[in-house]
C-alpha atoms as a PDB file:
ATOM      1  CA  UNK A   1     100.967  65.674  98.966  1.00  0.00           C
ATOM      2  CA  UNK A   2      99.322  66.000 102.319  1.00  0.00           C
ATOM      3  CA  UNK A   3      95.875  64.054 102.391  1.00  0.00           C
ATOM      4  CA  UNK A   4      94.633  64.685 105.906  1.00  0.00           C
ATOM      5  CA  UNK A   5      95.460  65.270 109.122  1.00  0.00           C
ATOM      6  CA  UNK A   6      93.807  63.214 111.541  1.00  0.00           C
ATOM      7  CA  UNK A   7      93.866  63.743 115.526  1.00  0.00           C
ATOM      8  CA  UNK A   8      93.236  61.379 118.291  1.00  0.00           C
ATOM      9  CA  UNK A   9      90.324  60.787 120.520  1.00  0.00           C
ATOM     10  CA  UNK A  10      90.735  58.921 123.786  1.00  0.00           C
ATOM     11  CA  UNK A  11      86.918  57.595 123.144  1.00  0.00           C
ATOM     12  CA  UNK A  12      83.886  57.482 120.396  1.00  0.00           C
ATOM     13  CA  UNK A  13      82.461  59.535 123.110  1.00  0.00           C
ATOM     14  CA  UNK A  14      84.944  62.414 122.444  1.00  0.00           C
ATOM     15  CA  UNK A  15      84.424  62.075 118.778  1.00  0.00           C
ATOM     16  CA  UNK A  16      80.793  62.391 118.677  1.00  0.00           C
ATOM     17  CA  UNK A  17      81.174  65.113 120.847  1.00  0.00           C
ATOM     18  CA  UNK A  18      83.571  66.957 119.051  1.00  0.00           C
ATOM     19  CA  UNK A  19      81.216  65.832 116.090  1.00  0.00           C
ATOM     20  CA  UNK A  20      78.403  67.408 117.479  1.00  0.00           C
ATOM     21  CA  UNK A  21      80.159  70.628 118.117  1.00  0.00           C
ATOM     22  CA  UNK A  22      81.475  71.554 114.682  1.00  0.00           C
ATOM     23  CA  UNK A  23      78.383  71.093 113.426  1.00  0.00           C
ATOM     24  CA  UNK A  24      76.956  73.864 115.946  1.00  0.00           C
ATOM     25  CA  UNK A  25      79.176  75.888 114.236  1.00  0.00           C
ATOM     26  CA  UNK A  26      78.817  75.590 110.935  1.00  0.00           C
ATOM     27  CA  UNK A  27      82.210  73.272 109.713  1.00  0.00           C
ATOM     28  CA  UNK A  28      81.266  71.683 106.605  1.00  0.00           C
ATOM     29  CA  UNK A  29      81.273  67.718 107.931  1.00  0.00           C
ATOM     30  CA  UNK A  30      82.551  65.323 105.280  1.00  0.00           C
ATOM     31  CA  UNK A  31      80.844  62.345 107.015  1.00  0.00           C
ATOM     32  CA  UNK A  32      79.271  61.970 110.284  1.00  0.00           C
ATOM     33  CA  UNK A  33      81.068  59.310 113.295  1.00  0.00           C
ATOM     34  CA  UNK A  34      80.881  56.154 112.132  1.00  0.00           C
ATOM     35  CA  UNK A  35      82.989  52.684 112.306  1.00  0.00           C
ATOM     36  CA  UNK A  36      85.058  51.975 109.566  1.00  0.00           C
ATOM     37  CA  UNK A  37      86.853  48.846 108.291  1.00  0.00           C
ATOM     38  CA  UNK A  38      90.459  50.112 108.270  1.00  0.00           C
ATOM     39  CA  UNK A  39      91.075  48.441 111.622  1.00  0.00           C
ATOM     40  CA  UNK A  40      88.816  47.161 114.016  1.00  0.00           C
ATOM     41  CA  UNK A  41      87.110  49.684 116.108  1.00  0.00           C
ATOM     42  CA  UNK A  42      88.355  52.200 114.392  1.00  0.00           C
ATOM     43  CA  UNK A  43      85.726  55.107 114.287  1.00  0.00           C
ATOM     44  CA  UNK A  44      86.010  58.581 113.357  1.00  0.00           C
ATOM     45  CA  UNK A  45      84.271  61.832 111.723  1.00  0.00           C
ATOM     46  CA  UNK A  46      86.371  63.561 108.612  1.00  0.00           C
ATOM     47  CA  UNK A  47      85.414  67.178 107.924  1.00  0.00           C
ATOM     48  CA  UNK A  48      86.790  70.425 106.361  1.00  0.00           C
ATOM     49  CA  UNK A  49      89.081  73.582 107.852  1.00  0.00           C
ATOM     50  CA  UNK A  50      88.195  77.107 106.838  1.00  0.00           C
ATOM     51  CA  UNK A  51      90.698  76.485 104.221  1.00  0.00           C
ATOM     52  CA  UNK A  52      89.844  73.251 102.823  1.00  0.00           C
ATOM     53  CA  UNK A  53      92.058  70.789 104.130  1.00  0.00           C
ATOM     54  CA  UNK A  54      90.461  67.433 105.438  1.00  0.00           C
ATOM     55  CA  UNK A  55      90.696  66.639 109.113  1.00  0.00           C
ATOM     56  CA  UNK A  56      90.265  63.685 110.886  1.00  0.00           C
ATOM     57  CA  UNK A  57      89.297  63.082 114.590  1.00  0.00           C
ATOM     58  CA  UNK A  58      89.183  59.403 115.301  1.00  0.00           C
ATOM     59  CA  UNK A  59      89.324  56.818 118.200  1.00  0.00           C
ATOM     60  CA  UNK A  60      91.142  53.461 117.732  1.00  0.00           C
ATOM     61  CA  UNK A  61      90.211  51.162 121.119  1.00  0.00           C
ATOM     62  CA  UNK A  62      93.924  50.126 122.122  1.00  0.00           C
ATOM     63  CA  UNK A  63      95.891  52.966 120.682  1.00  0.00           C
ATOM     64  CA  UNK A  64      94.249  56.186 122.655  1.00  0.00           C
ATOM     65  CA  UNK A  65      96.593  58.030 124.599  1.00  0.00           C
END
């Protein structure tokens, strides 16, 4: 079944950002931005909808639209 759903940023900028804001209100934040070792660069924070499903917003240098 359906994991996650992840959305792209255009820059780790945009994702600490957006970071910053869910936290000002209140979304339960699985883990904070942060580089992982998937790709290289690739750098994202995963937290929770009202509903429970995981979400993604990440940055990947090369592939940002």
């Amino acid at each position: 079944g359906l994991h996650h759903v992840a959305f792209e940023a255009y820059s780790r900028m945009l994702v600490d950002e957006r970071a910053q804001w869910l936290g000002g209100v209140g979304a339960e934040i699985e883990s904070e931005p942060q580089e992982y070792t998937y790709i290289p660069g690739y750098y994202a924070v995963f937290f929770y909808d009202p509903d429970g499903l995981k979400l993604e917003i990440v940055h990947i240098p090369g592939l940002a639209a």
